[in-house]
Protein backbone atom coordinates (compact mmCIF):
# COMPACT_ATOMS: atom_id res chain seq x y z
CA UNK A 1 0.00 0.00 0.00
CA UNK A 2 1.17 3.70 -0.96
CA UNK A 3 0.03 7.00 1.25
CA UNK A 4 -0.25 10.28 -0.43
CA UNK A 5 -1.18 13.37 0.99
CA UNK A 6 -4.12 14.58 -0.80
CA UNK A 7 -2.54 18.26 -1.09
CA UNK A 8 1.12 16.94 -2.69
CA UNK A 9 -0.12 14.66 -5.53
CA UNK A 10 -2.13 15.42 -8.58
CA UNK A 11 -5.50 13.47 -8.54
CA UNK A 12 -8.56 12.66 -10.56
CA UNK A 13 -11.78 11.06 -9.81
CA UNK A 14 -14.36 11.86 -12.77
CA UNK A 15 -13.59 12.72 -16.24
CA UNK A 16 -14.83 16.17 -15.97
CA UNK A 17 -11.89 17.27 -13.80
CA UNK A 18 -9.05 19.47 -14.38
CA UNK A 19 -6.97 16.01 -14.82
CA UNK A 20 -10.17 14.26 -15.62
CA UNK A 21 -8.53 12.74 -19.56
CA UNK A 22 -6.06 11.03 -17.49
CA UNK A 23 -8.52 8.38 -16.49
CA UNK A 24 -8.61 5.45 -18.76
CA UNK A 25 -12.81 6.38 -18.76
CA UNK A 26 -12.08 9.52 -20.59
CA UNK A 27 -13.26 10.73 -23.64
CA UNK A 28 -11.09 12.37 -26.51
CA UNK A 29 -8.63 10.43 -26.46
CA UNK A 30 -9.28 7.33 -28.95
CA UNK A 31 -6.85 4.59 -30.01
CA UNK A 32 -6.08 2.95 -33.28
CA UNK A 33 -4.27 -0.08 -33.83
CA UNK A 34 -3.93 -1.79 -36.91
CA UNK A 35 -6.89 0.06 -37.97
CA UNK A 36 -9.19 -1.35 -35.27
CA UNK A 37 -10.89 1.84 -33.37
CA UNK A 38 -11.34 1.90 -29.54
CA UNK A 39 -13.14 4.87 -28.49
CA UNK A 40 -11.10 4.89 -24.92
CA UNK A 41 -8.29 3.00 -23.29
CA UNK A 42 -10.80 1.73 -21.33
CA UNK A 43 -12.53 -0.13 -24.53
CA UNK A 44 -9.01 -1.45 -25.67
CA UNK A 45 -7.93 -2.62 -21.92
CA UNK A 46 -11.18 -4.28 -21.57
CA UNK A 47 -11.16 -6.28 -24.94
CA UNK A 48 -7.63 -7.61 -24.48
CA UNK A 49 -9.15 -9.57 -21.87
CA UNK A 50 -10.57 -12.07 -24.62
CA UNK A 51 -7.70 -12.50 -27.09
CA UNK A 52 -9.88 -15.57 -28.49
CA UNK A 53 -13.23 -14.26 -28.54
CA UNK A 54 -13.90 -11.56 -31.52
CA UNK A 55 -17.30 -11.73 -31.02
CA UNK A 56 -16.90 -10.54 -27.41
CA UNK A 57 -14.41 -8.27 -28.44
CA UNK A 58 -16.33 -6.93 -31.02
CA UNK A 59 -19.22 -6.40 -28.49
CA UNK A 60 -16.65 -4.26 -26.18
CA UNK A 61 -15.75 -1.72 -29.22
CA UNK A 62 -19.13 -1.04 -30.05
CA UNK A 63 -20.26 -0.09 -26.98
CA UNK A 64 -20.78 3.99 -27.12
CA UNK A 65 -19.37 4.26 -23.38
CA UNK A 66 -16.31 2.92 -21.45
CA UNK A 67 -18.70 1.92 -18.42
CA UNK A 68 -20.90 -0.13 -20.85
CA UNK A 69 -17.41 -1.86 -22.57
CA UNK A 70 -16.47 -2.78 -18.63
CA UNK A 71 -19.60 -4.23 -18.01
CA UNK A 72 -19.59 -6.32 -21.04
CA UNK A 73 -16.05 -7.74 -20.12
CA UNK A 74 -17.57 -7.94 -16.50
CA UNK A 75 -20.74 -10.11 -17.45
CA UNK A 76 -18.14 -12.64 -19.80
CA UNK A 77 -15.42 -12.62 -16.99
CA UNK A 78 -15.48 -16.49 -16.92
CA UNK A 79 -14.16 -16.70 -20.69
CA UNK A 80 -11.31 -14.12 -19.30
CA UNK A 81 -7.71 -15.56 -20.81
CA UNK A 82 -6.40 -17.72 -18.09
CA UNK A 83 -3.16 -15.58 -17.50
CA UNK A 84 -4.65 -12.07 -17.31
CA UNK A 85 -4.12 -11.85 -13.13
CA UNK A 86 -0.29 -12.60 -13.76
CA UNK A 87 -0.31 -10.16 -17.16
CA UNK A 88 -2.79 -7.16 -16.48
CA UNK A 89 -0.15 -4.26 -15.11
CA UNK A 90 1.93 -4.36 -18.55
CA UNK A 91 -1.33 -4.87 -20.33
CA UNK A 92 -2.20 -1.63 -18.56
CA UNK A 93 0.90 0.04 -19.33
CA UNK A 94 0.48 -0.94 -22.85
CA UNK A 95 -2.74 0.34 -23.20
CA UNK A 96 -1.64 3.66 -21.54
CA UNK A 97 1.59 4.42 -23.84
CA UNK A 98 -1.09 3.55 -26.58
CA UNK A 99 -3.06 6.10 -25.77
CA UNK A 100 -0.39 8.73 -25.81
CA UNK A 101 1.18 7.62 -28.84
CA UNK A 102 -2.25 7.88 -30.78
CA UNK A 103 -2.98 11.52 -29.05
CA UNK A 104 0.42 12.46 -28.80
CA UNK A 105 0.08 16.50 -28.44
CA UNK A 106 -3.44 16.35 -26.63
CA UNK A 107 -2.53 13.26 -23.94
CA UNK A 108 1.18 14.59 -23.97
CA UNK A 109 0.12 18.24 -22.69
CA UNK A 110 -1.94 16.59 -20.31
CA UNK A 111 0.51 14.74 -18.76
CA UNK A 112 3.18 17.50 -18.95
CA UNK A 113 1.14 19.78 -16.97
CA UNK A 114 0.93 17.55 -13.72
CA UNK A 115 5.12 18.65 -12.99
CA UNK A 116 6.75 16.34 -10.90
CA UNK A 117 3.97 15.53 -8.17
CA UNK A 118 2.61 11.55 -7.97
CA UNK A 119 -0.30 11.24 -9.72
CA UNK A 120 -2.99 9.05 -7.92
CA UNK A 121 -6.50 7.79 -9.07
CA UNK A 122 -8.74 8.15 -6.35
CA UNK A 123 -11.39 5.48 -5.56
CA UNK A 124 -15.25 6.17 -5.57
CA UNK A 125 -15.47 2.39 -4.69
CA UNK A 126 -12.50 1.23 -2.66
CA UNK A 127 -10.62 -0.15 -4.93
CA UNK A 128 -6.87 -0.11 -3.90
CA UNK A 129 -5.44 -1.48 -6.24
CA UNK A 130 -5.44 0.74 -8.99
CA UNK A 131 -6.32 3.79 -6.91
CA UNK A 132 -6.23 4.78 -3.88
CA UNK A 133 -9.26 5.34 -1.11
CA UNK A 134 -9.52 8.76 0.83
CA UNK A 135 -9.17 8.80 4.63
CA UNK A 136 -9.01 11.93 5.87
CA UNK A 137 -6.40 14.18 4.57
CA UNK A 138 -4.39 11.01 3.27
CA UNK A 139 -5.30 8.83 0.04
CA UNK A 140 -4.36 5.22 0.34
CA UNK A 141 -3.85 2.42 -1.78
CA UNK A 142 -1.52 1.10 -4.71
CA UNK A 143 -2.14 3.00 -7.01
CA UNK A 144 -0.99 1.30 -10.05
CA UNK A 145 -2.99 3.10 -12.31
CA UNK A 146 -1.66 6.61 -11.10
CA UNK A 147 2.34 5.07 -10.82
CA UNK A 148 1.57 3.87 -14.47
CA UNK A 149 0.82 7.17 -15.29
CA UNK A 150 3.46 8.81 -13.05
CA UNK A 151 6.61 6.69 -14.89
CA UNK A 152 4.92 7.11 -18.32
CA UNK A 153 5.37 11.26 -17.52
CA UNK A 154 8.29 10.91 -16.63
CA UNK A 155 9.69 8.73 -19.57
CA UNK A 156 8.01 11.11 -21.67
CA UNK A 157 9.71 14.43 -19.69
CA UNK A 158 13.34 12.37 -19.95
CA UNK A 159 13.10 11.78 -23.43
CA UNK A 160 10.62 14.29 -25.49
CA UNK A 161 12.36 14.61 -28.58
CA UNK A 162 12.27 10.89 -29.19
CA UNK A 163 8.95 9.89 -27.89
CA UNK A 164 6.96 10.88 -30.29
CA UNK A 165 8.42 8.84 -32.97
CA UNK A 166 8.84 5.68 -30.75
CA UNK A 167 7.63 1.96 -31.21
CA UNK A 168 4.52 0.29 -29.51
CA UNK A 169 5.42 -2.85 -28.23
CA UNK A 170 3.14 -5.51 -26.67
CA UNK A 171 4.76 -6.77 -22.87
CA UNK A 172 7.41 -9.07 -23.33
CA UNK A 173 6.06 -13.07 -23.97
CA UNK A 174 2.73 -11.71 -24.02
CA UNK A 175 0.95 -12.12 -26.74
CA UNK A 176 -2.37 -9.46 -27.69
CA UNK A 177 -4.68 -10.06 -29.91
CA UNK A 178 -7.51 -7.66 -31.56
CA UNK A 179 -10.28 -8.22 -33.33
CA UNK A 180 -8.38 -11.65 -35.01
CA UNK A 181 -5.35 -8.97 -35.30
CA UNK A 182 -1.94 -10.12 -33.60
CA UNK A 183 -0.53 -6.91 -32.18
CA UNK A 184 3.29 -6.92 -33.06
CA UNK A 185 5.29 -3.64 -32.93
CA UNK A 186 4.00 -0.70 -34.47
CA UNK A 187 6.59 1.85 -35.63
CA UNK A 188 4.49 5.35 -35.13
CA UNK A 189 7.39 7.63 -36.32
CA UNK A 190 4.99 8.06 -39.20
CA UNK A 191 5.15 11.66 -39.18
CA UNK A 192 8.30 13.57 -41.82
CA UNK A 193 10.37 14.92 -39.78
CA UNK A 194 9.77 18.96 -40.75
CA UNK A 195 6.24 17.77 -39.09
CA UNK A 196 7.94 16.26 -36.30
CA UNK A 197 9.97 19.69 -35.85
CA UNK A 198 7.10 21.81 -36.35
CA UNK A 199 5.33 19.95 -33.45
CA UNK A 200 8.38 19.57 -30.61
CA UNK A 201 8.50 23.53 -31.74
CA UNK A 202 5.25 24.23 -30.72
CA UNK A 203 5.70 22.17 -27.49
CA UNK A 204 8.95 24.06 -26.68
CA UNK A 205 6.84 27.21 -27.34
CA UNK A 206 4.09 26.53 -24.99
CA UNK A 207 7.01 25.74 -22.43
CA UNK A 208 8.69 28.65 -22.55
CA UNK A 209 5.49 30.99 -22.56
CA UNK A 210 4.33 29.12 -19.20
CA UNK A 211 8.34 29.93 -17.44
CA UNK A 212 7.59 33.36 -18.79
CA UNK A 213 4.12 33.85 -17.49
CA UNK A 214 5.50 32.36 -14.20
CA UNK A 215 8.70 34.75 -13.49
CA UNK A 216 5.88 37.56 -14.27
CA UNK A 217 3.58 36.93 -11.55
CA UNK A 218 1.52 35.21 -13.99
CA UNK A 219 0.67 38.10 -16.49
C-alpha cells in the first residue's frame, strides 16, 4: 500500500476534472491499432481480456461508453484468458503508452502539466489497487494506475524529442490479440520529420510561454 497526501499529488476522480482525460474512462482520447478503433483505453484494456473471442471483443468496441465496454467484459469474466491476473499491469501500461502515442500533443500536454507531483487515481469504490481510497487528509492504496501514469510522464519528460516517434510494443512473452489482429510492434514515427519539428516547436513554445508567465507573476 502507498500514502499520499491529498494536497502533494495530482488526482482525478471523474472525467470532468481538471486532470479528468487522465482516467482510462475519458473521452477524446481514442486509439487505433492496426486500424481497429477503440473509443477509450478503457474499450481497448477491456477487450484484451478475450484474445480468443472476436465476437466478445467486437461487443466491447461497439459499446458507445467505457462503463458499458467494462460491463460487457464484466458479465463474460469467466471466458477471461487464463493468465490475465499474472499479465494485467503491462497490459495496462500498454494500453496507456497507446493512448499517448495515438494523441500524442493532446494526452502529452496533459501529462506534462501535472510537474513532478505523484499522480494518484482516487477510488469512488475502494478499490486499492489501482487507486487509492480517501481517509481523511491522506489517500491510500496502490495505485498502479496513477504510478503507471506517473513513470509514463516521466519517460516522456526524460526523453521528449524521441517519444513521439517511438515503437509500440506488446509486454514481453505476451501475446495481444484484436479483433483476429496479432498486435506486433508498431513503428508510429509516421510523421516527416519537418512535421515532427514543427510539433516539438510548438511544445517548446508553450514551455517557454508558461516559465515566462510564471517569473511575471503570472501576467
Amino acid at each position: 500500500m502507498n500514502t499520499y497526501s491529498k494536497n502533494e499529488v495530482v488526482s482525478f476522480l471523474k472525467t470532468r476534472e481538471a486532470f479528468g482525460g487522465l482516467s482510462n474512462m475519458a473521452a477524446g482520447y481514442p486509439i487505433t491499432l492496426y486500424g481497429i478503433h477503440c473509443k477509450t483505453s478503457e474499450h481497448l484494456y477491456q477487450a484484451l481480456k478475450f484474445p480468443d473471442r472476436q465476437e466478445i471483443q467486437a461487443e466491447i468496441l461497439a459499446k458507445r461508453s467505457p462503463m458499458a465496454a467494462k460491463m460487457v467484459a464484466k458479465r463474460c469474466r469467466h471466458l477471461i484468458r487464463s493468465d490475465w491476473e499474472a499479465i494485467k499491469l503491462p497490459v495496462m501500461a500498454y494500453c496507456l503508452r497507446a493512448k499517448l502515442q495515438c494523441n500524442f500533443e493532446q494526452f502529452g500536454d496533459l501529462l506534462r502539466s501535472t510537474g513532478d507531483a505523484d499522480i494518484v487515481e482516487i477510488s469512488s469504490k475502494r478499490d486499492t489497487y489501482w487507486g487509492a481510497v480517501p481517509q481523511g487528509d491522506l489517500l491510500v492504496g496502490h495505485n498502479h494506475l496513477g504510478v503507471q501514469l506517473t513513470n509514463l510522464r516521466d519517460e516522456l519528460v526524460n526523453d521528449e524529442d524521441c517519444f513521439c516517434t517511438a515503437k509500440l510494443a506488446p509486454p514481453d512473452d505476451v501475446e495481444l490479440r484484436l479483433t483476429g489482429c496479432l498486435l506486433g510492434t508498431l513503428d508510429f514515427g509516421i510523421w516527416v520529420s519537418m512535421e515532427v519539428e514543427m510539433m516539438l516547436a510548438r511544445i517548446r513554445a508553450r514551455r517557454l510561454e508558461q516559465r515566462h508567465n510564471s517569473t511575471n507573476g503570472g501576467f
